[in-house]
C-alpha atoms as a PDB file:
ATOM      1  CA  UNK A   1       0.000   0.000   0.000  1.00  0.00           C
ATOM      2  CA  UNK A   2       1.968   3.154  -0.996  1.00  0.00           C
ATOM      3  CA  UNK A   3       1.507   6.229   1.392  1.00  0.00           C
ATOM      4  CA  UNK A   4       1.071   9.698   0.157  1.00  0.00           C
ATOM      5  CA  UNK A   5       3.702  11.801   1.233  1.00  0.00           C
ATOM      6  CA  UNK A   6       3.732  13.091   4.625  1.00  0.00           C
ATOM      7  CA  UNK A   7       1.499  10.492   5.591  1.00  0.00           C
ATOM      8  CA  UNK A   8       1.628   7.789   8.303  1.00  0.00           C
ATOM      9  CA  UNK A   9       0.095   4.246   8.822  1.00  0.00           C
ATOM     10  CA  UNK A  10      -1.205   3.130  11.132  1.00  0.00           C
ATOM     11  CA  UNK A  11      -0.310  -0.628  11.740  1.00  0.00           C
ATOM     12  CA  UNK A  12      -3.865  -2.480  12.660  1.00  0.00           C
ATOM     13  CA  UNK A  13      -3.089  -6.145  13.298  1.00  0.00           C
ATOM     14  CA  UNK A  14       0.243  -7.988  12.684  1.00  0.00           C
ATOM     15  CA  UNK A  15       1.448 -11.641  11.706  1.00  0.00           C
ATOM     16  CA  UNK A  16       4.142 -14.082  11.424  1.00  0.00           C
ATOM     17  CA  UNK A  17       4.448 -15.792   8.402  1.00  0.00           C
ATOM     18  CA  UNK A  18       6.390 -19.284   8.425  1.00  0.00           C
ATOM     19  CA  UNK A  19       6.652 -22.639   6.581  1.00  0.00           C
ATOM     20  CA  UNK A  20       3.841 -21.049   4.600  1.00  0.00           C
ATOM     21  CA  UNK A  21       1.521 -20.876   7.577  1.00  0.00           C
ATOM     22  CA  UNK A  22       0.583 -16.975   8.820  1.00  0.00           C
ATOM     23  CA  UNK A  23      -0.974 -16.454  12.019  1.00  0.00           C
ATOM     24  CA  UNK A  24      -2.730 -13.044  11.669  1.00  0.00           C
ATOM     25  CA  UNK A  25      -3.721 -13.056  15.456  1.00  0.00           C
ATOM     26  CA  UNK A  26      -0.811 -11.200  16.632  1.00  0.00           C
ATOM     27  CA  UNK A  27      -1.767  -7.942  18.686  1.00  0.00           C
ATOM     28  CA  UNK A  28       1.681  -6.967  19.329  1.00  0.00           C
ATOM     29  CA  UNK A  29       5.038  -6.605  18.026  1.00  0.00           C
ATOM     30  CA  UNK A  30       7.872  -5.695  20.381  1.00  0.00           C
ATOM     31  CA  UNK A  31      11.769  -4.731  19.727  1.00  0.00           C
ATOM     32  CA  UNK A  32      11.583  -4.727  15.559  1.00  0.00           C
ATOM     33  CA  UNK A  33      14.975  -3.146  15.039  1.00  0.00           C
ATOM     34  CA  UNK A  34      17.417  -3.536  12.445  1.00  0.00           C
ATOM     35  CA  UNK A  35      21.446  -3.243  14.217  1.00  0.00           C
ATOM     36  CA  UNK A  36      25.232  -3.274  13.319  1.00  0.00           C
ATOM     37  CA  UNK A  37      28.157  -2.759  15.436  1.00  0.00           C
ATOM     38  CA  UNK A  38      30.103   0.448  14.654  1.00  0.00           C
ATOM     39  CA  UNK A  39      33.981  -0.232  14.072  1.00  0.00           C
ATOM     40  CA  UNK A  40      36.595   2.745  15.173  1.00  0.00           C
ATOM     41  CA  UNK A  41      39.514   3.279  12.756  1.00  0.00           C
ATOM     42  CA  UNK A  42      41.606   5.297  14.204  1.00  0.00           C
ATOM     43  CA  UNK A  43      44.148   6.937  11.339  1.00  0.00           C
ATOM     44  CA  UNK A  44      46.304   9.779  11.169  1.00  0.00           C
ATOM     45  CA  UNK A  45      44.975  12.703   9.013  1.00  0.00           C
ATOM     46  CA  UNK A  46      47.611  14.709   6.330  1.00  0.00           C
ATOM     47  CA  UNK A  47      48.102  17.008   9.478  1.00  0.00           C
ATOM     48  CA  UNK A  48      49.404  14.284  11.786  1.00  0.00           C
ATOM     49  CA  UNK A  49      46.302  14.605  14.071  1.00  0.00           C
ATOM     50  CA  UNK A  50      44.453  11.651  14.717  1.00  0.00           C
ATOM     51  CA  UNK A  51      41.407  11.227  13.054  1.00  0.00           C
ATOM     52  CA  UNK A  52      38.355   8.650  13.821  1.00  0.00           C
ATOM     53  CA  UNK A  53      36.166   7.237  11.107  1.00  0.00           C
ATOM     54  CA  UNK A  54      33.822   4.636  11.612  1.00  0.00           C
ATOM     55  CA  UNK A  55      32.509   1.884   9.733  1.00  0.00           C
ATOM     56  CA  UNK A  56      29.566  -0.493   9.050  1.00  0.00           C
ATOM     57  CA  UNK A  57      30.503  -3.568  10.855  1.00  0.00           C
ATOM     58  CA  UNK A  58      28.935  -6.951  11.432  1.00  0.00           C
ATOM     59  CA  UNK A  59      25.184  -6.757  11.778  1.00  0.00           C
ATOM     60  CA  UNK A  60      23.901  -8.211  15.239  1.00  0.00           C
ATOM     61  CA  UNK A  61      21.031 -10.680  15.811  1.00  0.00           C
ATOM     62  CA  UNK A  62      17.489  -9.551  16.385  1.00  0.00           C
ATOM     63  CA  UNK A  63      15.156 -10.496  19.512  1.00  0.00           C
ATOM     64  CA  UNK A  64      11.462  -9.883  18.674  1.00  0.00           C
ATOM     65  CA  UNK A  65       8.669 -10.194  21.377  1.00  0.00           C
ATOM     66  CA  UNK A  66       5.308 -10.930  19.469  1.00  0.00           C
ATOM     67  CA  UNK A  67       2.124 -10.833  21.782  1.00  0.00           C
ATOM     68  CA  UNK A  68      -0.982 -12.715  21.231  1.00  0.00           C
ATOM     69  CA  UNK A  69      -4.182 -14.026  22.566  1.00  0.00           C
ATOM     70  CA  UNK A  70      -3.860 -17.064  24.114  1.00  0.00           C
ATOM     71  CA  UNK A  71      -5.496 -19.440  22.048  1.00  0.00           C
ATOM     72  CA  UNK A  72      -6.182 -23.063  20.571  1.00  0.00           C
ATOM     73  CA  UNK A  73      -3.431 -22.976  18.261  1.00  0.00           C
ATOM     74  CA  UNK A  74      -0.247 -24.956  19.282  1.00  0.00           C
ATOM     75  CA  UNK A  75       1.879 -23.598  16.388  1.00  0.00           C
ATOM     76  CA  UNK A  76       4.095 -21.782  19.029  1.00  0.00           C
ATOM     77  CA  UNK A  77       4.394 -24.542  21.542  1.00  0.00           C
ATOM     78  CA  UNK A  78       5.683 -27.044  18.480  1.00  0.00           C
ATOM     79  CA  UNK A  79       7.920 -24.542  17.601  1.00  0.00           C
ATOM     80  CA  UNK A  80       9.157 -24.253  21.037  1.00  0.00           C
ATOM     81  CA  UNK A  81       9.575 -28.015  21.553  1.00  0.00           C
ATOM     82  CA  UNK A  82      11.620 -28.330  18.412  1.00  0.00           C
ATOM     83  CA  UNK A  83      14.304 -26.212  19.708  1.00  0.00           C
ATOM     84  CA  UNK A  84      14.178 -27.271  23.377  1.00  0.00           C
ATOM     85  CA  UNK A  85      14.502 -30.908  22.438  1.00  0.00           C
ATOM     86  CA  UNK A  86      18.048 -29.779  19.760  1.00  0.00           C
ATOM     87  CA  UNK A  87      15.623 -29.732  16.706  1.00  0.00           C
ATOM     88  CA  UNK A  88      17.663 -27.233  15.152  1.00  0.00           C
ATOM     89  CA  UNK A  89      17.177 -27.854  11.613  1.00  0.00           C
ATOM     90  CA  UNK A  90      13.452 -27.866  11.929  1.00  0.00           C
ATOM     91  CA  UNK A  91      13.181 -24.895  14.745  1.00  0.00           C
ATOM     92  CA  UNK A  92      15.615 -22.639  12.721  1.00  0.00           C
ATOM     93  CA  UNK A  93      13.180 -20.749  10.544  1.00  0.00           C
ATOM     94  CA  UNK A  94      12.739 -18.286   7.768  1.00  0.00           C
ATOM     95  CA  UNK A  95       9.623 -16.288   7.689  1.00  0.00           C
ATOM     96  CA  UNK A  96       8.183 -12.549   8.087  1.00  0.00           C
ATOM     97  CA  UNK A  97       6.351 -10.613  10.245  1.00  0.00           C
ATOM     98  CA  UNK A  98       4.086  -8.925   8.490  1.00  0.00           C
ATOM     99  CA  UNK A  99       2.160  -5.403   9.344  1.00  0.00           C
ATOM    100  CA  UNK A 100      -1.102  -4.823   8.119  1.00  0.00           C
ATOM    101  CA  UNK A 101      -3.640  -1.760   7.823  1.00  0.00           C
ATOM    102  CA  UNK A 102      -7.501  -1.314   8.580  1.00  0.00           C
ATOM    103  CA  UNK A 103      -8.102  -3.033   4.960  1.00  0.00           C
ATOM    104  CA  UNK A 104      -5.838  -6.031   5.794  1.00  0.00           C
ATOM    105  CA  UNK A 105      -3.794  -4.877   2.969  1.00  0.00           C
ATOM    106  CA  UNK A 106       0.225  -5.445   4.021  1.00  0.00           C
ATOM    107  CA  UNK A 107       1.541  -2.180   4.989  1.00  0.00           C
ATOM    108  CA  UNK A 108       5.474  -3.993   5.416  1.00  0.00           C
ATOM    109  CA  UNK A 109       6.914  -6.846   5.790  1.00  0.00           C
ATOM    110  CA  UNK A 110      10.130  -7.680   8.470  1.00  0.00           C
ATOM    111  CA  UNK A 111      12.154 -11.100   6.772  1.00  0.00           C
ATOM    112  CA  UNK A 112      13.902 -13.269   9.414  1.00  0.00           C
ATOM    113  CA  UNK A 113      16.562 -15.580   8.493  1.00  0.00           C
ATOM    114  CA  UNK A 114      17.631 -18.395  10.732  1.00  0.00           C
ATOM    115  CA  UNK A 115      14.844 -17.473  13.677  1.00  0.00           C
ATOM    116  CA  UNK A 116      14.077 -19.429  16.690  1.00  0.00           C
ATOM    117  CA  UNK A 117      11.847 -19.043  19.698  1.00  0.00           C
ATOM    118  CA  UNK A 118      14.448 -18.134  22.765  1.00  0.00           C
ATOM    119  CA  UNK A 119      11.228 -18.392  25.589  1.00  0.00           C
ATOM    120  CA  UNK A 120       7.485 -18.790  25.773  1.00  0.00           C
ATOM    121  CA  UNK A 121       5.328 -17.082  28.417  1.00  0.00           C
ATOM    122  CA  UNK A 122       1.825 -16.612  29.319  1.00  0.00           C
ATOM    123  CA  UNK A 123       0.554 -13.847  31.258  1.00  0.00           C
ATOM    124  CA  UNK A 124      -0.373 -14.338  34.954  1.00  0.00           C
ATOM    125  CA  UNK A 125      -2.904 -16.333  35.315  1.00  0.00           C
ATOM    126  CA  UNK A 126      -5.606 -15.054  38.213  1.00  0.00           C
ATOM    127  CA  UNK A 127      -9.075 -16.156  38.837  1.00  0.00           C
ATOM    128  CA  UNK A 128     -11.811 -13.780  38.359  1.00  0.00           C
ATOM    129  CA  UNK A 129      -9.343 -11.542  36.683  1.00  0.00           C
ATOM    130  CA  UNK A 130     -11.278  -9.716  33.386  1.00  0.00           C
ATOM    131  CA  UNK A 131      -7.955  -9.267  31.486  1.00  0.00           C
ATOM    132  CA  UNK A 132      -7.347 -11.009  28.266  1.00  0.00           C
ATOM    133  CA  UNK A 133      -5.077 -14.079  28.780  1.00  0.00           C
ATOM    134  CA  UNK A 134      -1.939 -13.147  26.591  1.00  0.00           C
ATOM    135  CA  UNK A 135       1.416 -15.549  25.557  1.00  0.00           C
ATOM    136  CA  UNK A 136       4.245 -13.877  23.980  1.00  0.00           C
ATOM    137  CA  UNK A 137       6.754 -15.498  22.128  1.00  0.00           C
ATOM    138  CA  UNK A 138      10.721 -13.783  22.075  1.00  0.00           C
ATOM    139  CA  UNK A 139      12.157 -15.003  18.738  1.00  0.00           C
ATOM    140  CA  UNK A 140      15.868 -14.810  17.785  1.00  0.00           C
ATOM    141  CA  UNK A 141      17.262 -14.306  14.246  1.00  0.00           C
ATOM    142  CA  UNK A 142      20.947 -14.069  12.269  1.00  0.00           C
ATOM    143  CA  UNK A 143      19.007 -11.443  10.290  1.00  0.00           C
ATOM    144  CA  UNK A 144      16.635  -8.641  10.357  1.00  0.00           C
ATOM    145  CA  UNK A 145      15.311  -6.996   7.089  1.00  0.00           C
ATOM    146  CA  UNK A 146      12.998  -4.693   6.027  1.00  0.00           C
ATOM    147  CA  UNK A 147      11.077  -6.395   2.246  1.00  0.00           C
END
């Protein structure tokens, strides 16, 4: 969906996309950011004074939080399972997670190489408490990038 200039989206609902399975239910999306180390070269200049540049260096691993109702689906528990038990193969994934506006039209997409779920949680659970029950899932990747 291109966005006339000056304008802003609003994202509306969000989803992971995997192994050709996406689970639209996803209310929320924490920690999407894209980060490289910074290397210091340190050089003398023509004047003999010492001058600092830095560079672009080795890009470092995203952790995403993604938040969601809890729910009947077990897609995140397998996933867990296959890296807890040294499933690597299988619980290394690529995938996307995937913004969408009012329309359900994709606003961006977020590829992650290699990613694996690092830790499962659901929210405290409290009788007679009115709050939606919630379970995040904190994924790991080698990569982060904006599609």
């Amino acid at each position: 969906m291109a966005l006339p200039d000056l304008d802003s989206s609003v994202g509306h609902s969000f989803g992971l996309e995997f192994d050709g399975i996406t689970i639209k239910s996803i209310t929320g999306v924490d920690a999407l950011k894209i980060e490289q180390d910074v290397i210091e070269l340190k050089q003398a200049g023509p004047d003999g004074k010492s001058v600092i540049k830095k560079l672009p260096g080795r890009w470092k691993a995203a952790e995403i939080t993604l938040t969601r109702g809890l729910a009947d689906d077990q897609s995140f528990e397998k996933w867990m399972k296959e890296s807890q038990f040294g499933k690597t193969t299988n619980a290394r994934k690529g995938g996307a997670i995937i913004v969408y506006d009012y329309e359900g039209s994709v606003i961006k997409r977020y590829k992650l190489t290699n990613a694996w779920p690092k830790s499962l949680e659901t929210a405290s659970l409290k009788a007679g408490d009115a709050p939606v029950l919630t379970e995040k899932l904190t994924l790991t990747a080698e990569r982060l990038e904006v599609e």
